[in-house]
PDB file of N, CA and C in Angstrom:
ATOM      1  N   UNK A   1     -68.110 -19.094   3.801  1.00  0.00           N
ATOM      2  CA  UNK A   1     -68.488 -20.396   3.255  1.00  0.00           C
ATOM      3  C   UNK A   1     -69.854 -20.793   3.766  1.00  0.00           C
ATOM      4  N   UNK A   2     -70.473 -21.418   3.110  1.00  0.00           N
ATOM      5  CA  UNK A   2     -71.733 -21.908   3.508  1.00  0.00           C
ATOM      6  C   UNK A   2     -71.861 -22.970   4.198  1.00  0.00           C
ATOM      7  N   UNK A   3     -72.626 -22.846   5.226  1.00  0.00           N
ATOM      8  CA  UNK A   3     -72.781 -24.566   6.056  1.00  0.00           C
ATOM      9  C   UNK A   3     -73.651 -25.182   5.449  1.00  0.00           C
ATOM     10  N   UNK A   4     -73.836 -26.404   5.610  1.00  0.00           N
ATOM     11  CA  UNK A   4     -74.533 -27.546   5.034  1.00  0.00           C
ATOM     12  C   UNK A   4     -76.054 -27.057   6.140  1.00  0.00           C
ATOM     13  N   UNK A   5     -77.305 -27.147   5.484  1.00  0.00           N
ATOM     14  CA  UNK A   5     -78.472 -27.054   6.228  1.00  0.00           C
ATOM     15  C   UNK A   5     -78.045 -27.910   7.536  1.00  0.00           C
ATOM     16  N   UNK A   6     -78.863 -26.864   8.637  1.00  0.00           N
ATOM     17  CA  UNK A   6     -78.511 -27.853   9.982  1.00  0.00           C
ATOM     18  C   UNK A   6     -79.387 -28.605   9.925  1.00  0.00           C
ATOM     19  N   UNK A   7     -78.662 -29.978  10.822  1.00  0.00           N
ATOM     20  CA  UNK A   7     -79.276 -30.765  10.978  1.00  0.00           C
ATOM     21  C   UNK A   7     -78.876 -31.401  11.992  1.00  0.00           C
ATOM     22  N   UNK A   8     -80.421 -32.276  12.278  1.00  0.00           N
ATOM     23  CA  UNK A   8     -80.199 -32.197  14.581  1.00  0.00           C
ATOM     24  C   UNK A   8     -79.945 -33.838  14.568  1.00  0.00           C
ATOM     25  N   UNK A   9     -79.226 -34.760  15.033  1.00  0.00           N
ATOM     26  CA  UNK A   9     -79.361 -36.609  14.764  1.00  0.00           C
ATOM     27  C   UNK A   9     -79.736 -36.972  16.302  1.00  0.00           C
ATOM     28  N   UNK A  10     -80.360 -37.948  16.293  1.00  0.00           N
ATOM     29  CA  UNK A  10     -81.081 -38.434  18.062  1.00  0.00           C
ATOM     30  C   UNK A  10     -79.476 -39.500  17.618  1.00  0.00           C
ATOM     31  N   UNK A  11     -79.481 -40.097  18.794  1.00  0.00           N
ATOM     32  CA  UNK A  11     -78.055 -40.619  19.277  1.00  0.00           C
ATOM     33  C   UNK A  11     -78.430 -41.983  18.305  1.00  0.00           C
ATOM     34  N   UNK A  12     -79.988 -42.603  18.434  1.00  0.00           N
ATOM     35  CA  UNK A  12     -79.718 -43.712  17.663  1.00  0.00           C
ATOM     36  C   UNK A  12     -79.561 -43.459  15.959  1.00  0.00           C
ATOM     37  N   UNK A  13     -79.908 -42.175  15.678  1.00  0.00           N
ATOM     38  CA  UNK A  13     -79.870 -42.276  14.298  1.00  0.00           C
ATOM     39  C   UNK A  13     -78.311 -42.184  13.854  1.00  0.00           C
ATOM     40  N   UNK A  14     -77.879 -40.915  14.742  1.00  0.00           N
ATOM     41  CA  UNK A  14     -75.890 -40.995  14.518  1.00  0.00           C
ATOM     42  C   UNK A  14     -75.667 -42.396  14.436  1.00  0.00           C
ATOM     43  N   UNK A  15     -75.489 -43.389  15.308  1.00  0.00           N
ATOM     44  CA  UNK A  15     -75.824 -44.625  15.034  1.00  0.00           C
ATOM     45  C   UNK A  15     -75.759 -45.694  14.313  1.00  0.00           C
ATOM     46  N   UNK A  16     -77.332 -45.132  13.618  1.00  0.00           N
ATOM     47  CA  UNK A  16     -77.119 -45.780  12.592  1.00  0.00           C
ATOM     48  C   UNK A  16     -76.509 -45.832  11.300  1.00  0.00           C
ATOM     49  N   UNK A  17     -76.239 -44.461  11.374  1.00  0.00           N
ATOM     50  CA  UNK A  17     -76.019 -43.712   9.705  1.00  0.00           C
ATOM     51  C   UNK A  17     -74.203 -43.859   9.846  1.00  0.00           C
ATOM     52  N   UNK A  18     -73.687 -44.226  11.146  1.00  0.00           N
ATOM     53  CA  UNK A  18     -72.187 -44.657  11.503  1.00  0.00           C
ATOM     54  C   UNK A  18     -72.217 -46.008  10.632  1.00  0.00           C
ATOM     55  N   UNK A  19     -73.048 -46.927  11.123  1.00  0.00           N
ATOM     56  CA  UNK A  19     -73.331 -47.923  10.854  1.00  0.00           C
ATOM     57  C   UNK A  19     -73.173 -48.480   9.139  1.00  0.00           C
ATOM     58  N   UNK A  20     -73.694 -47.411   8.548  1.00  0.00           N
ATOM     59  CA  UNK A  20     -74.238 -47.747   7.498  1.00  0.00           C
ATOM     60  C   UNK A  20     -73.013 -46.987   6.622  1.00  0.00           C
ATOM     61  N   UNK A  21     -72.117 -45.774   6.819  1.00  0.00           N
ATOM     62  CA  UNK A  21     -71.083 -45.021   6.416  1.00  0.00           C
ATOM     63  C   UNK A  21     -69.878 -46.199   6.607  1.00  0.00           C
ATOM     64  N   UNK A  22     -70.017 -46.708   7.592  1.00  0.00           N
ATOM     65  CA  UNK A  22     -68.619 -48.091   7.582  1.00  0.00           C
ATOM     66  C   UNK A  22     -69.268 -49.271   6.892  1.00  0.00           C
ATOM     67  N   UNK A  23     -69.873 -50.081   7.239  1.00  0.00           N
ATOM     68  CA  UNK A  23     -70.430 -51.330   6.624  1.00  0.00           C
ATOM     69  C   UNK A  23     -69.831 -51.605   5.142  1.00  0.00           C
ATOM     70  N   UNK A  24     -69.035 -52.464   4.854  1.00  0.00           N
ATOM     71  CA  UNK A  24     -68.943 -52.970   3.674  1.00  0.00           C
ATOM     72  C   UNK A  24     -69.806 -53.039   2.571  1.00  0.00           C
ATOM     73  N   UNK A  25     -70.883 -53.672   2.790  1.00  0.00           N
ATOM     74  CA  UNK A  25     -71.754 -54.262   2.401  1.00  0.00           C
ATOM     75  C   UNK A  25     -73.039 -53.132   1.892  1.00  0.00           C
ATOM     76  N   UNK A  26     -72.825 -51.697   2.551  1.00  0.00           N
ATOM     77  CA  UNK A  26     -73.807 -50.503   2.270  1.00  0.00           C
ATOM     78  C   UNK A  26     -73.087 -50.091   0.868  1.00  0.00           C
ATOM     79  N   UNK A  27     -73.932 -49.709  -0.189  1.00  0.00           N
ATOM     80  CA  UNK A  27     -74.008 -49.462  -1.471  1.00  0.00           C
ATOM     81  C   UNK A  27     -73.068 -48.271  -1.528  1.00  0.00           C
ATOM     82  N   UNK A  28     -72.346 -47.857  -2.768  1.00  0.00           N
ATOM     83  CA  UNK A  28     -71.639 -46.640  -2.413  1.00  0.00           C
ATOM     84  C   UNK A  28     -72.279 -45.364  -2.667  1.00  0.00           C
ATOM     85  N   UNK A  29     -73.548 -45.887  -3.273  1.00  0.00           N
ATOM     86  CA  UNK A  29     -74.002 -44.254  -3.045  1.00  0.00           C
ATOM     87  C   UNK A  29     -74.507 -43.836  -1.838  1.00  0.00           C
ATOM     88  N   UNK A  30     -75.074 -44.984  -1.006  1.00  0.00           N
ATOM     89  CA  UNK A  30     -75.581 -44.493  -0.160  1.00  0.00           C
ATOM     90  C   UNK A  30     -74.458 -44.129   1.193  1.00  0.00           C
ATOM     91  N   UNK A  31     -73.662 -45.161   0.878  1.00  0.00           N
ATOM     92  CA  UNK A  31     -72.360 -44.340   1.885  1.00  0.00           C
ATOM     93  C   UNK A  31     -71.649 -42.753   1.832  1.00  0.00           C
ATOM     94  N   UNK A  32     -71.919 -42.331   0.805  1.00  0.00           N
ATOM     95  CA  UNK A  32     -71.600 -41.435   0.377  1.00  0.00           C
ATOM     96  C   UNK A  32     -72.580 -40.271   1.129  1.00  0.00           C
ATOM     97  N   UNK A  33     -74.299 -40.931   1.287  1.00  0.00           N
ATOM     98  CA  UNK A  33     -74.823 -39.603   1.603  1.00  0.00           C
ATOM     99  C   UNK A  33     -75.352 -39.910   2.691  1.00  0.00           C
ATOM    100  N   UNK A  34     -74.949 -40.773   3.470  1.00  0.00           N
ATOM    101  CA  UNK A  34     -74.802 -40.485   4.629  1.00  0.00           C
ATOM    102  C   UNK A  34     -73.874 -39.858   5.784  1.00  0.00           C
ATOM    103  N   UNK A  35     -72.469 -40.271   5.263  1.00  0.00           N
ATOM    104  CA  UNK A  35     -71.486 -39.173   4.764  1.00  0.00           C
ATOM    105  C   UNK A  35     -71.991 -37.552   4.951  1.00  0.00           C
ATOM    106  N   UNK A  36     -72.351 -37.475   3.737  1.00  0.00           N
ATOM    107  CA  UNK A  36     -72.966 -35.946   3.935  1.00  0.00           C
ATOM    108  C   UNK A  36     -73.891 -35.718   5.165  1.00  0.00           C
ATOM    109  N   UNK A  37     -74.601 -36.577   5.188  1.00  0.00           N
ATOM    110  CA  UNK A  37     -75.421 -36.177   6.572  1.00  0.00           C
ATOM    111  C   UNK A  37     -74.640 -35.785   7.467  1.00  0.00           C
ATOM    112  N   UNK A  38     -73.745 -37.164   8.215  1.00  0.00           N
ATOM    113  CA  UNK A  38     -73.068 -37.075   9.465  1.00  0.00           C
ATOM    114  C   UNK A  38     -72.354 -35.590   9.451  1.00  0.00           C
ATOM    115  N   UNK A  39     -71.672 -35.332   7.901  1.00  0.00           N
ATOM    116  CA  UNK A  39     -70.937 -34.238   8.261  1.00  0.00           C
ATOM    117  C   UNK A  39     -71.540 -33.242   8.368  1.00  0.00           C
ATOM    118  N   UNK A  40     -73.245 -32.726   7.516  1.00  0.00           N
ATOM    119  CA  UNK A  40     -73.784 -31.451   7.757  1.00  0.00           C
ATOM    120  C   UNK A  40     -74.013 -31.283   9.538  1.00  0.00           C
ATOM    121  N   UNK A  41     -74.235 -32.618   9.969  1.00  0.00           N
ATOM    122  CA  UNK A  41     -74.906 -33.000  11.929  1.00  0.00           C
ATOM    123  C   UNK A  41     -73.463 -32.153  12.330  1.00  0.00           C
ATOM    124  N   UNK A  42     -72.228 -32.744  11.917  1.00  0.00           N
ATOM    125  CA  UNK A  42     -70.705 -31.801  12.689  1.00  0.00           C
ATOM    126  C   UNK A  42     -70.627 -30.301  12.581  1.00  0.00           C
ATOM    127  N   UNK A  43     -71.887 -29.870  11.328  1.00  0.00           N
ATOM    128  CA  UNK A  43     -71.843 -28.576  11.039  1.00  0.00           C
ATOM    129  C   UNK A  43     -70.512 -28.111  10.032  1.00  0.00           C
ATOM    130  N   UNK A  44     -69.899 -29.193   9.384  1.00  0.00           N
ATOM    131  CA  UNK A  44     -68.957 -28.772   8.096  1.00  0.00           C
ATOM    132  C   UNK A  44     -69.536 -27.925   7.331  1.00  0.00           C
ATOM    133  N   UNK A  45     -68.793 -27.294   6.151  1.00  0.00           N
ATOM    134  CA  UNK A  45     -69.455 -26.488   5.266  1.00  0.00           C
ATOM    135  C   UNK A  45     -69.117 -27.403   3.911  1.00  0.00           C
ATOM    136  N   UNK A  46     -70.357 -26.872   3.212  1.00  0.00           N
ATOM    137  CA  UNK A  46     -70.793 -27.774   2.093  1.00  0.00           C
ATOM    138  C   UNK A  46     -69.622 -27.870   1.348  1.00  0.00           C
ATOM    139  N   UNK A  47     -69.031 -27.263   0.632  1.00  0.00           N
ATOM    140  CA  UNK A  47     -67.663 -27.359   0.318  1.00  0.00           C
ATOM    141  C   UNK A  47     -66.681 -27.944   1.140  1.00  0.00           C
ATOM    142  N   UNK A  48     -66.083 -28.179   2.091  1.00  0.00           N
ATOM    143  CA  UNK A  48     -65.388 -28.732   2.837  1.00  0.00           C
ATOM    144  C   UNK A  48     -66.049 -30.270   2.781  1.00  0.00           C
ATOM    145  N   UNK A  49     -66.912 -30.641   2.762  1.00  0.00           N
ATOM    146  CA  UNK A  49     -67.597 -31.433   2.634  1.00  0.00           C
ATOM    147  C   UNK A  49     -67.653 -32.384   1.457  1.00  0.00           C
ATOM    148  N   UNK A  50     -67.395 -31.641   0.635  1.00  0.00           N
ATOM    149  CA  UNK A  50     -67.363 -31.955  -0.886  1.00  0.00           C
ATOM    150  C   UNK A  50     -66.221 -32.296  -1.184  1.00  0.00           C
ATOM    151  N   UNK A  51     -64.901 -31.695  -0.418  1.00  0.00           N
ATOM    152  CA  UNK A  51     -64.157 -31.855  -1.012  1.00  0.00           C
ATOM    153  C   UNK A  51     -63.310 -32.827  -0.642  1.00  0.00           C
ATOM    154  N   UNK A  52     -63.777 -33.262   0.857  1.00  0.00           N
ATOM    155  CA  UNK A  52     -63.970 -34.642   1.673  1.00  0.00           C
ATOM    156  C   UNK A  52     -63.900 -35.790   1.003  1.00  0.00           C
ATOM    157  N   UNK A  53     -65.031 -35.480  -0.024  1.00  0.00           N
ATOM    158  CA  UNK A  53     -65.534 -36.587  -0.311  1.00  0.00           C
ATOM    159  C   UNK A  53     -65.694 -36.687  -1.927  1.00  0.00           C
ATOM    160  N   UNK A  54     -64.836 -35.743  -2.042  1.00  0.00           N
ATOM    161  CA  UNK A  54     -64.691 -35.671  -4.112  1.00  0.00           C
ATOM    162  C   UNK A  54     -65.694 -35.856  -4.608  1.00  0.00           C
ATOM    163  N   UNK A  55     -66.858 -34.471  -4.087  1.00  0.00           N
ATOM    164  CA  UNK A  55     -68.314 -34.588  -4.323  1.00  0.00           C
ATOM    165  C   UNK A  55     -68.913 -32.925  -5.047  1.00  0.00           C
ATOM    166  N   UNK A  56     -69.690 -32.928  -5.969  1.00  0.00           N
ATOM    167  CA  UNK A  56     -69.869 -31.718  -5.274  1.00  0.00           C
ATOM    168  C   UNK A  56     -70.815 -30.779  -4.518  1.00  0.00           C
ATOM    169  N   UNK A  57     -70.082 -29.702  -4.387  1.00  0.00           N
ATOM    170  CA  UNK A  57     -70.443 -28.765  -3.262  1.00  0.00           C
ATOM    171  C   UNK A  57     -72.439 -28.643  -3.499  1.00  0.00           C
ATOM    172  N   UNK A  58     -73.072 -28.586  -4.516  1.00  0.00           N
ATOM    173  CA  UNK A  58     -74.804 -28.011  -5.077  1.00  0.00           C
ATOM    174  C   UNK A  58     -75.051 -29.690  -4.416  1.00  0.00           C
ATOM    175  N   UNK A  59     -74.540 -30.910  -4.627  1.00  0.00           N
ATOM    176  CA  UNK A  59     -75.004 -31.807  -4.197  1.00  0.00           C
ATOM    177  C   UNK A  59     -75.040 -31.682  -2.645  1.00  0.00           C
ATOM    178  N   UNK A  60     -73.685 -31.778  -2.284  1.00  0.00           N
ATOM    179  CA  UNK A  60     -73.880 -31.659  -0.384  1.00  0.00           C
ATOM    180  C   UNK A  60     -74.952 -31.242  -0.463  1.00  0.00           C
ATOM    181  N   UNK A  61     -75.146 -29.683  -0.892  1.00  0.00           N
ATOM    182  CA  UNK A  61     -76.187 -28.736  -0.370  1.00  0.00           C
ATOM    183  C   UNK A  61     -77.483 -29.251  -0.550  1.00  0.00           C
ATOM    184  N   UNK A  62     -77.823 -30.072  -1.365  1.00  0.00           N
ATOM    185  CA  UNK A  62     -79.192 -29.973  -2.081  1.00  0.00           C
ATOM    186  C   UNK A  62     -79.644 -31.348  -0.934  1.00  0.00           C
ATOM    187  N   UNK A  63     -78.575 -32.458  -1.030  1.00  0.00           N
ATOM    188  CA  UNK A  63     -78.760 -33.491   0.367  1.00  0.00           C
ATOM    189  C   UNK A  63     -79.351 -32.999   1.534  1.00  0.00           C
ATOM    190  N   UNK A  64     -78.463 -32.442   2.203  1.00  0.00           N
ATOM    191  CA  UNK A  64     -78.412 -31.941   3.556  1.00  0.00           C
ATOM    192  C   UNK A  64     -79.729 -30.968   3.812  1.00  0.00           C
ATOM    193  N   UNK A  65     -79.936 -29.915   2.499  1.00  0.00           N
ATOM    194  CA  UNK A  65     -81.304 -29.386   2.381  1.00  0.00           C
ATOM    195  C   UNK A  65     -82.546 -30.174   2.845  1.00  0.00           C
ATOM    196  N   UNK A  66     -82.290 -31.255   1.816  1.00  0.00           N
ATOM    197  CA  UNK A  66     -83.663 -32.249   1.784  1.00  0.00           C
ATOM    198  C   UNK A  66     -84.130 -33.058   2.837  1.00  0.00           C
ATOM    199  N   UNK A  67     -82.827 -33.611   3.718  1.00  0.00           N
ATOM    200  CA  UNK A  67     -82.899 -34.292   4.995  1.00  0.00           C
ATOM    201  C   UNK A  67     -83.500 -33.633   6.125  1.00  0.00           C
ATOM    202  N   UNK A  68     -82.763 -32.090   5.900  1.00  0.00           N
ATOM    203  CA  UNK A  68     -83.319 -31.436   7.126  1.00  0.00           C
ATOM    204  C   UNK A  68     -84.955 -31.064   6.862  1.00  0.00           C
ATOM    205  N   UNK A  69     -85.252 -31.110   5.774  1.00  0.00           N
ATOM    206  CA  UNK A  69     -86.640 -30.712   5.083  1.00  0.00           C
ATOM    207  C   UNK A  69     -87.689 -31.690   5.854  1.00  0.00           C
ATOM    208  N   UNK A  70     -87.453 -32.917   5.592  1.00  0.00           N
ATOM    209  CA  UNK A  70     -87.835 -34.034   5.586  1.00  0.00           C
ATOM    210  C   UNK A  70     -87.847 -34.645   6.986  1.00  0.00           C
ATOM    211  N   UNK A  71     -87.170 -34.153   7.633  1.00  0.00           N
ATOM    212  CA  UNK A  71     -86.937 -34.219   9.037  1.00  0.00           C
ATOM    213  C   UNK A  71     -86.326 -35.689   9.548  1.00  0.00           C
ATOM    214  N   UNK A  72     -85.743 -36.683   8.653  1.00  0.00           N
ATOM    215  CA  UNK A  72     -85.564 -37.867   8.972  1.00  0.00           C
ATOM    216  C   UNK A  72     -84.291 -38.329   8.424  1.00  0.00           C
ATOM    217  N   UNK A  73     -83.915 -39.198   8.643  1.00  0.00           N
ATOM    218  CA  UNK A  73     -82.304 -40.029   7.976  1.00  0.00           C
ATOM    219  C   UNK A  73     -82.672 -40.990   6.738  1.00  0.00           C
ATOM    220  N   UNK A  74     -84.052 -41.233   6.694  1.00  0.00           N
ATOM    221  CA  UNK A  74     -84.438 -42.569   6.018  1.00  0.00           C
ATOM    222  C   UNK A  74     -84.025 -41.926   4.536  1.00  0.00           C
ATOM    223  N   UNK A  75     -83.517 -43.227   3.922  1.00  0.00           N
ATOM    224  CA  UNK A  75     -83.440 -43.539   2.234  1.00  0.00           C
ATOM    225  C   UNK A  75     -84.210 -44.363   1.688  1.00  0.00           C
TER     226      UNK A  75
END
């Protein structure tokens, strides 16, 4: 199975992206891909991931790709 691109979180970004994955009030898409973040940071595999989250698997991947690309959490 494939892992989700690694990806490294500093303690405040886990944090925040906790923050923002519970919050009521955070939009559902974006709960959703932060979600994916936290879980590519646990090192899940994109599928497992997906299926977490009744998502799919080319999305995890293409997320988790781009974050780690990008080097940051920001949306």
């Amino acid at each position: 199975m494939r892992v989700a691109a690694e990806i490294t979180l500093s303690k405040e970004e886990y944090r925040k992206l906790e923050k923002w994955a519970s919050a009521r009030s955070t939009s559902v898409r974006l709960r959703e891909r932060t979600r994916i973040v936290l879980m590519a940071a646990e090192g899940m595999t994109n599928k497992a991931t997906a299926a977490e989250l009744g998502t799919d698997a080319n999305k995890v991947g293409r997320l988790a790709k781009s974050c780690r690309e990008r080097g940051d959490v920001e949306y």
